[in-house]
N, C-alpha and C. Protein backbone atom coordinates (compact mmCIF):
# COMPACT_ATOMS: atom_id res chain seq x y z
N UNK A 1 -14.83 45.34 87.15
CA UNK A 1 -14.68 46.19 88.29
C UNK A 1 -13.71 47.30 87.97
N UNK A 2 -13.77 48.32 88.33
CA UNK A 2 -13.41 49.56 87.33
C UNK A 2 -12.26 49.31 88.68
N UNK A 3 -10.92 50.16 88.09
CA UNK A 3 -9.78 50.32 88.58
C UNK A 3 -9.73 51.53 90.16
N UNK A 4 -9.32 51.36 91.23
CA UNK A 4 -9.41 52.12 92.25
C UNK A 4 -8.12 53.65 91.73
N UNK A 5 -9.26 54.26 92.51
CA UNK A 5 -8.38 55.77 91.98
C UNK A 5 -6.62 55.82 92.54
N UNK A 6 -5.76 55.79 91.75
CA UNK A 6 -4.26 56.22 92.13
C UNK A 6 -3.66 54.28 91.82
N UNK A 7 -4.39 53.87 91.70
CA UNK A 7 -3.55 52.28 91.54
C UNK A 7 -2.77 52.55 89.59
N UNK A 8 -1.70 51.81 89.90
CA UNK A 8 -1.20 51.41 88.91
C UNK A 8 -1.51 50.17 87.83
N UNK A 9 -1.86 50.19 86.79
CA UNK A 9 -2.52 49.45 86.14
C UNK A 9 -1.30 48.75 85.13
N UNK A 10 -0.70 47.76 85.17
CA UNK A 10 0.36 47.07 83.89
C UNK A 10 -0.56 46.88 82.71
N UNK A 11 -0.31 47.90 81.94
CA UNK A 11 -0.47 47.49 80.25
C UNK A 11 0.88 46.31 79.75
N UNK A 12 0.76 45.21 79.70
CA UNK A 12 1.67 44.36 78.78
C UNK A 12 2.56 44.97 77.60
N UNK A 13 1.65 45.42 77.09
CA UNK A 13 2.49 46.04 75.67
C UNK A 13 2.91 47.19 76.30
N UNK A 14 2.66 48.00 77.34
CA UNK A 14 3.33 49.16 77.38
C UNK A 14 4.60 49.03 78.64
N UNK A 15 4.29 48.15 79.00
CA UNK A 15 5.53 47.76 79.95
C UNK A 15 7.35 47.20 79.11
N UNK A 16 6.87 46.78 77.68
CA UNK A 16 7.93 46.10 76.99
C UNK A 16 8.49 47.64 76.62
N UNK A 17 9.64 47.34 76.52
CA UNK A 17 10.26 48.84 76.10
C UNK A 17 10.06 48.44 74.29
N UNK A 18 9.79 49.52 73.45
CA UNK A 18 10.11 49.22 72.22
C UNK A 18 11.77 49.43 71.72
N UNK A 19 11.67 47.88 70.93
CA UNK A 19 12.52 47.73 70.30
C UNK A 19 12.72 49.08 68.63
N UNK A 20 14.47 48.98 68.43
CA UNK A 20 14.17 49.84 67.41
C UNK A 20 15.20 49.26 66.42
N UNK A 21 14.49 49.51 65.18
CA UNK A 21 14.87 48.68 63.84
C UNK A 21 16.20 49.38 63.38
N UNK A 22 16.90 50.18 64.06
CA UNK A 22 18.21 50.65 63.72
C UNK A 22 19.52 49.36 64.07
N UNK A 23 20.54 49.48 63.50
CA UNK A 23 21.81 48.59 63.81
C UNK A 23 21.93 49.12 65.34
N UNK A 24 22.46 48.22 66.41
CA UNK A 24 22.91 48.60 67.06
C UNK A 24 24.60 49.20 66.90
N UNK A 25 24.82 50.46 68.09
CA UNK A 25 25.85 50.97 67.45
C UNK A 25 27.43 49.83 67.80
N UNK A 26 27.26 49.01 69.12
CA UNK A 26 28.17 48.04 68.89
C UNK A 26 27.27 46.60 68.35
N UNK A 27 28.29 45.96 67.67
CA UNK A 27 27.75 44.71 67.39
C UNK A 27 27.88 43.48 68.93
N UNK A 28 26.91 42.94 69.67
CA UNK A 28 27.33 42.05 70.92
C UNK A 28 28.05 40.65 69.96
N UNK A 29 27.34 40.11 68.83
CA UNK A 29 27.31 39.12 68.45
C UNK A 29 27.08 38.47 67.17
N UNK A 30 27.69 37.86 66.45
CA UNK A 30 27.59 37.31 65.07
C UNK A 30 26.48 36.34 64.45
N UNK A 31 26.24 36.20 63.37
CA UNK A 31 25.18 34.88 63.18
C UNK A 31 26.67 33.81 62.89
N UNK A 32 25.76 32.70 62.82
CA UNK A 32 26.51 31.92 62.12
C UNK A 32 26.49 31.51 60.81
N UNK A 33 27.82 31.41 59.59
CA UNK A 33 27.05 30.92 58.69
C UNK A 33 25.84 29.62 58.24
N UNK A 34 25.41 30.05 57.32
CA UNK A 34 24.57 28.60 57.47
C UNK A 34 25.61 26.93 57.23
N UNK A 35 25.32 26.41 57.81
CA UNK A 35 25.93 25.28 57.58
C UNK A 35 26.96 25.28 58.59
N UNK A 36 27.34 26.24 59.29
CA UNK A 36 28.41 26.36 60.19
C UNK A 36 28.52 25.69 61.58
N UNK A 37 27.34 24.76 61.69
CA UNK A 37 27.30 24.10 63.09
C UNK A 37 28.67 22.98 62.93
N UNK A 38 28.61 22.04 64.21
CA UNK A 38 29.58 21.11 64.23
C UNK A 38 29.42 19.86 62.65
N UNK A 39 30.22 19.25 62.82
CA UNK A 39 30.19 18.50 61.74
C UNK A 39 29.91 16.89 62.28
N UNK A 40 30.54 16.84 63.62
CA UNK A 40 30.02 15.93 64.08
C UNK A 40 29.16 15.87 66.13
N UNK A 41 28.75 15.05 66.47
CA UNK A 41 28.14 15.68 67.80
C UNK A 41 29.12 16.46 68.84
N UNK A 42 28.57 17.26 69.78
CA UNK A 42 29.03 18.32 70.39
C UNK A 42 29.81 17.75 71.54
N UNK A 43 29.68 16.11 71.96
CA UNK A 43 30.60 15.74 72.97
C UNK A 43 31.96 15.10 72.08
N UNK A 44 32.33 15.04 70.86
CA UNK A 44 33.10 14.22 70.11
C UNK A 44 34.49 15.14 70.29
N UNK A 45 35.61 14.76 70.30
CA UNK A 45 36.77 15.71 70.56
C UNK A 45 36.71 16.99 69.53
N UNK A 46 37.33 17.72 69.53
CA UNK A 46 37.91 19.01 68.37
C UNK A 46 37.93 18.52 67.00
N UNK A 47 38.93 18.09 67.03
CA UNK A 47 39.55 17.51 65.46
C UNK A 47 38.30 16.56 64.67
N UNK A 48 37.53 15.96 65.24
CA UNK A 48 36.32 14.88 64.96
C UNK A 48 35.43 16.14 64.66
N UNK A 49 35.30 17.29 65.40
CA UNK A 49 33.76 18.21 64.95
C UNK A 49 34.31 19.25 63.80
N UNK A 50 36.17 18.69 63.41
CA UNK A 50 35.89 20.06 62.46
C UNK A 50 36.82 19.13 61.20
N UNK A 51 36.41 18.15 61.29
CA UNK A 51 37.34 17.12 60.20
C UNK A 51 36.75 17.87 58.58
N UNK A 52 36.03 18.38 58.49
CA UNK A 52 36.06 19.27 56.77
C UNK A 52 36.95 19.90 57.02
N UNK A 53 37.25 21.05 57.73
CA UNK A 53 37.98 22.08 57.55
C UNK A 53 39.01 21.42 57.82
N UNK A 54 39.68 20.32 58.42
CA UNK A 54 41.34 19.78 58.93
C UNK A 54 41.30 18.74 57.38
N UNK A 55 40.64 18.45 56.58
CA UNK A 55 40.80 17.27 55.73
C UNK A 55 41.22 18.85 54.57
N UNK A 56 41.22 19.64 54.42
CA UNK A 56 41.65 20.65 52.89
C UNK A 56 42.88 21.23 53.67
N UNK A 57 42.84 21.65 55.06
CA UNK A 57 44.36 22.16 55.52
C UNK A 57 45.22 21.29 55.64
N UNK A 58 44.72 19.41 56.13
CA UNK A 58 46.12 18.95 55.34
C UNK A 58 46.14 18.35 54.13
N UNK A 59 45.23 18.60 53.16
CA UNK A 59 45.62 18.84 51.74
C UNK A 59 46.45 19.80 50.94
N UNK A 60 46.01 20.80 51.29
CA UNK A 60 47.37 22.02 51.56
C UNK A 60 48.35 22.07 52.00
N UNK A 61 48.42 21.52 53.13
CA UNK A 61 49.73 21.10 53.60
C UNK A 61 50.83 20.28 52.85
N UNK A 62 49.72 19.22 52.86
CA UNK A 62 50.67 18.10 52.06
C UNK A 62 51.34 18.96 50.64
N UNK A 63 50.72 19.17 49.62
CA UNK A 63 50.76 20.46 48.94
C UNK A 63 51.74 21.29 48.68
N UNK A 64 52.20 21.84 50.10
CA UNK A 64 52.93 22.91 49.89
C UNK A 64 54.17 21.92 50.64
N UNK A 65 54.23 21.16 51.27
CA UNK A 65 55.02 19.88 51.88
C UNK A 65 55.94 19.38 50.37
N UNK A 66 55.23 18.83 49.10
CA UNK A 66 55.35 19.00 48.01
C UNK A 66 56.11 19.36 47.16
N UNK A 67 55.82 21.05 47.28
CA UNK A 67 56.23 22.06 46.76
C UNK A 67 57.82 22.14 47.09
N UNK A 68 57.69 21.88 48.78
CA UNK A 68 58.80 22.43 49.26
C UNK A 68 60.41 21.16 49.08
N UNK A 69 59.57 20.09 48.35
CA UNK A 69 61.04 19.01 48.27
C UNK A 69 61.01 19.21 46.62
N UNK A 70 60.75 19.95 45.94
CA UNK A 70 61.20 20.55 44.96
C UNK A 70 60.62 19.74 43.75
N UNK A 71 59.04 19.64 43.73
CA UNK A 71 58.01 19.28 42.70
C UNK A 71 56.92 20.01 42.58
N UNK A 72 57.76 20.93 41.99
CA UNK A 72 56.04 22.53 42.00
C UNK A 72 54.82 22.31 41.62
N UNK A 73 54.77 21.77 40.35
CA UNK A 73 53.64 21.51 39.33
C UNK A 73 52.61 20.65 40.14
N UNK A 74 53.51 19.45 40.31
CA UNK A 74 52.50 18.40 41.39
C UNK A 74 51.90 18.91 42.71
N UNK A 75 52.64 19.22 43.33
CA UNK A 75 52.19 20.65 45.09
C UNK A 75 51.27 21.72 44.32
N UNK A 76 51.92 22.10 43.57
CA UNK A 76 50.48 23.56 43.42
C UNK A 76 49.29 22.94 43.31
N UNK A 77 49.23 21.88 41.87
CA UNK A 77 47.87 20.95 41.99
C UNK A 77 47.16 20.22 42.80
N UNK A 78 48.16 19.52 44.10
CA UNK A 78 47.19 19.09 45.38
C UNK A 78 46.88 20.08 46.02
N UNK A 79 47.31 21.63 46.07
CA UNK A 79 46.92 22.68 46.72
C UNK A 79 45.44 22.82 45.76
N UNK A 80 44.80 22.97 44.70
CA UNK A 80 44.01 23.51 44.23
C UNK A 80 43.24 22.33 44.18
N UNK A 81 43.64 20.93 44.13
CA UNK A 81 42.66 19.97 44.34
C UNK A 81 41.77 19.95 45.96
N UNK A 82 42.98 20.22 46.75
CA UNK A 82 42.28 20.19 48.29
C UNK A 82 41.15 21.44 48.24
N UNK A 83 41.91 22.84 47.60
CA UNK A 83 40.26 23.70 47.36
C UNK A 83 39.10 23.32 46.55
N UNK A 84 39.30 22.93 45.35
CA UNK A 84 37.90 21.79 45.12
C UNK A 84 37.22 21.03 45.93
N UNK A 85 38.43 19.97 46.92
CA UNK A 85 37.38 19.20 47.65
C UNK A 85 36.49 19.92 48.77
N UNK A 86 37.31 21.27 49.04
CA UNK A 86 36.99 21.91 50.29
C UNK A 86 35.06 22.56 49.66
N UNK A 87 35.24 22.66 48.28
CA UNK A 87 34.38 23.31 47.61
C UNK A 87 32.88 21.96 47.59
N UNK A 88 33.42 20.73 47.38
CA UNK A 88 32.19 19.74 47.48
C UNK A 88 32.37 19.15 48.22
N UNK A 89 32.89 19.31 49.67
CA UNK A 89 32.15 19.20 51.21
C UNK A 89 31.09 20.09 51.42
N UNK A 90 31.56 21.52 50.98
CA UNK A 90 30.50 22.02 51.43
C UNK A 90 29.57 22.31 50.98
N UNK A 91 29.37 22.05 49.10
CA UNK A 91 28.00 21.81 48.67
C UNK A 91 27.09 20.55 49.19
N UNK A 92 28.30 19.31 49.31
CA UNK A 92 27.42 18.59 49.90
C UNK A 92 26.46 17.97 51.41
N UNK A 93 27.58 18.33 52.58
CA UNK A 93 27.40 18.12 53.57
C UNK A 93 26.48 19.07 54.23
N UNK A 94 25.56 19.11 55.11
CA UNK A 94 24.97 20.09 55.57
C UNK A 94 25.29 20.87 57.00
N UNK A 95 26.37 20.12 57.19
CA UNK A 95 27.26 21.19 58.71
C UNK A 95 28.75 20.67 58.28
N UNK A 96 29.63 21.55 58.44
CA UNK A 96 30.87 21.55 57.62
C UNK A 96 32.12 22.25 58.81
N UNK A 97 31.10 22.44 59.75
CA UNK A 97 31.97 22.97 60.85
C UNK A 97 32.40 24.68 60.34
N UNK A 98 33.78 24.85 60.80
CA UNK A 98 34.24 26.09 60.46
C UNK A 98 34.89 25.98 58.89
N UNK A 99 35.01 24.96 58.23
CA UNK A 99 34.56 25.55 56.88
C UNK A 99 33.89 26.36 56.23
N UNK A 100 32.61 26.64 56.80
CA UNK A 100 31.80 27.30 56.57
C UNK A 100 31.91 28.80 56.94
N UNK A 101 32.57 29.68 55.89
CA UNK A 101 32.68 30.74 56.53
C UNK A 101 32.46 32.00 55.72
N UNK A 102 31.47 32.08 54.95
CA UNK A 102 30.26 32.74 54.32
C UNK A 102 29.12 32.15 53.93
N UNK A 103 28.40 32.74 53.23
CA UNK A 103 27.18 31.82 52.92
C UNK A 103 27.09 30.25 52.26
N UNK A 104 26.88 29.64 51.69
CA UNK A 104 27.19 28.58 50.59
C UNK A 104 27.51 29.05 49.64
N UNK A 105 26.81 29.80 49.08
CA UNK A 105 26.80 29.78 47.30
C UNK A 105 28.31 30.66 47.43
N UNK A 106 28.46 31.79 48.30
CA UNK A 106 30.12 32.06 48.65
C UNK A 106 31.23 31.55 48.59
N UNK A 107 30.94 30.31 49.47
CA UNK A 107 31.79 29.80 50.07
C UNK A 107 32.45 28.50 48.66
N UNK A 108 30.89 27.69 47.79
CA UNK A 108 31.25 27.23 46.75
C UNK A 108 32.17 27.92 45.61
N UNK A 109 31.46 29.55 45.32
CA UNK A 109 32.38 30.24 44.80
C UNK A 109 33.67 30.35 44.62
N UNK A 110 34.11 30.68 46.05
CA UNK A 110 35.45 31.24 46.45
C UNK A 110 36.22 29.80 46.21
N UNK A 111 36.09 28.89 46.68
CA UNK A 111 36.70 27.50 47.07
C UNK A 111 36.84 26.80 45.73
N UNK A 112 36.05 26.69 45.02
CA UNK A 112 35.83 25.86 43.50
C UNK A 112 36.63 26.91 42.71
N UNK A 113 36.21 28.43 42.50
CA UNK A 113 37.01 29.22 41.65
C UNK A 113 38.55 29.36 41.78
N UNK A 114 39.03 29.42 43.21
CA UNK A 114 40.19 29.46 43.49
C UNK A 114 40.93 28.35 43.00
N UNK A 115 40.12 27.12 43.40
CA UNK A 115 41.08 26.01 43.16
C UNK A 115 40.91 25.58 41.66
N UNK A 116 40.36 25.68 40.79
CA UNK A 116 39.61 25.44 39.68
C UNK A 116 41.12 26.19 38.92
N UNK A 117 41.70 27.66 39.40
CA UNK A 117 42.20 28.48 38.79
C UNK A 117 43.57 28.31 39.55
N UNK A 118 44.08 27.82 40.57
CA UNK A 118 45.28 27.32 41.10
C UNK A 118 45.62 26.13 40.07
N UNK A 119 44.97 25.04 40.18
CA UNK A 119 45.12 23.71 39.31
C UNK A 119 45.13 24.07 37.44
N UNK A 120 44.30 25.22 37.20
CA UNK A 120 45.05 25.53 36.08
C UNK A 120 45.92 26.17 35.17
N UNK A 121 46.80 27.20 36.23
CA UNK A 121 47.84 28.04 36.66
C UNK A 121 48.88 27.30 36.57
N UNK A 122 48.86 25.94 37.52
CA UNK A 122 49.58 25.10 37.44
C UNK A 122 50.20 23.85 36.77
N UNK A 123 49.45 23.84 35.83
CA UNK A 123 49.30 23.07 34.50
C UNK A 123 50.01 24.02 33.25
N UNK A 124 49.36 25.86 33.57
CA UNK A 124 50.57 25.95 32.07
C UNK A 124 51.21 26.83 32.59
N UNK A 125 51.81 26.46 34.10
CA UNK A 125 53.13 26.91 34.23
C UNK A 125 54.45 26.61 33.44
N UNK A 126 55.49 27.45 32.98
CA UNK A 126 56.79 27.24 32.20
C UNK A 126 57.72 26.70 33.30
N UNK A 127 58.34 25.99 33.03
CA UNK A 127 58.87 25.88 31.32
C UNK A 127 58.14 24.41 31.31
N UNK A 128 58.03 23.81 30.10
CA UNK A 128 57.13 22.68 29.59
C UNK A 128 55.26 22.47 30.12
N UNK A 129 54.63 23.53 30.11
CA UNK A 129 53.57 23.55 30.01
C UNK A 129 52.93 22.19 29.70
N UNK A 130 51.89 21.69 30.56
CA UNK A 130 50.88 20.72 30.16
C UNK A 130 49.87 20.78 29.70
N UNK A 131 49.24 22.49 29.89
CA UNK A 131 48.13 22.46 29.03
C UNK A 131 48.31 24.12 28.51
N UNK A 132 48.29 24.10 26.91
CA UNK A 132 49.05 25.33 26.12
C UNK A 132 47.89 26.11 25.95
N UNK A 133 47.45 27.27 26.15
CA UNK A 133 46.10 28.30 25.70
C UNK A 133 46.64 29.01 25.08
N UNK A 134 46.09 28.45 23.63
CA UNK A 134 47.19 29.71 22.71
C UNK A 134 46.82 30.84 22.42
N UNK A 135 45.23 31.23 22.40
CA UNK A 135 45.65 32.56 23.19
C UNK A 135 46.12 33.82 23.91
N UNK A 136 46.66 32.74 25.02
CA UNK A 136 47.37 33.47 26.09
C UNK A 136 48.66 33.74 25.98
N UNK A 137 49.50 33.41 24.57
CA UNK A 137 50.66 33.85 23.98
C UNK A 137 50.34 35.04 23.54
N UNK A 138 49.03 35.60 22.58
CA UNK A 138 48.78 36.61 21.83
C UNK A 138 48.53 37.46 23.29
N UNK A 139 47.78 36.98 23.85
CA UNK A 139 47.84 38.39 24.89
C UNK A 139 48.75 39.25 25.64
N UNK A 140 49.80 37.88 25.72
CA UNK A 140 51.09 38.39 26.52
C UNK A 140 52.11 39.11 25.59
N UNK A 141 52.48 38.52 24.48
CA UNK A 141 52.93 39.69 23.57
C UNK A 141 52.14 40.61 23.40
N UNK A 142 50.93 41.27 23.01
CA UNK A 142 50.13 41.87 22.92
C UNK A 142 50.39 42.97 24.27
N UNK A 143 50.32 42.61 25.56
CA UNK A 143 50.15 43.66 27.04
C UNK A 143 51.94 43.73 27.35
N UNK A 144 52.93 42.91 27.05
CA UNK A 144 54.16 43.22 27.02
C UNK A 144 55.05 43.95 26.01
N UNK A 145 54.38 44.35 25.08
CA UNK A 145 55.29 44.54 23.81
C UNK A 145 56.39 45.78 24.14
């Protein structure tokens, strides 16, 4: 039945406003990283949904707790051990809470490299070094001379 003269007719598709593939100029809202949901269910207290991220801050803590009664070598190394572990929670677990705060392969990066390179900073720290890169004598005379 053909349309009466002067009526308004809804096209579906022409009623949707088009969307446009530009950034908007404010951002409303973030993604989340992946893996970034709770760690445990959503009625469980705080501390229970973000126990990855509270199990490496008080590894750090303890750490720098450590540090601070005057045993450097040992504190720097639970500091760079807690970033390792922080590093295989979150390769392994698949919600890590707010640990998660770039992608994975990021987040393994940053967390494993850091601590990988804290813990061995801290090993041939002076004076009495535990592990000697001899090497790293020639370079330092070498860039100090």
């Amino acid at each position: 039945m053909p349309a009466e003269a002067g009526a308004v007719t809804e096209d579906p598709v022409a009623a949707e406003p088009r969307k446009s593939r530009r950034f908007p100029l404010i951002t409303r809202d973030t993604a989340r990283p992946e893996g970034g949901g709770r760690a445990a269910p959503g009625d469980a207290p705080a501390p229970v949904r973000q126990w990855p991220l509270l199990t490496v801050m008080s590894g750090v803590g303890v750490g720098l707790l450590v540090v601070a009664l005057d045993a450097f070598r040992p504190g720097i190394i639970v500091v760079g051990l807690s970033l390792l572990l922080g590093a295989v929670l979150r390769w392994l677990l698949p919600e890590v809470g707010m640990l998660a705060v770039r992608s994975r392969f990021t987040d393994l990066l940053t967390y494993g490299g850091l601590g990988f390179a804290i813990v061995m900073l801290a090993m041939m720290a002076q004076p009495d070094p535990w592990l000697k890169v001899p090497f790293l004598e020639d370079v330092v005379h070498f860039t100090v001379r």
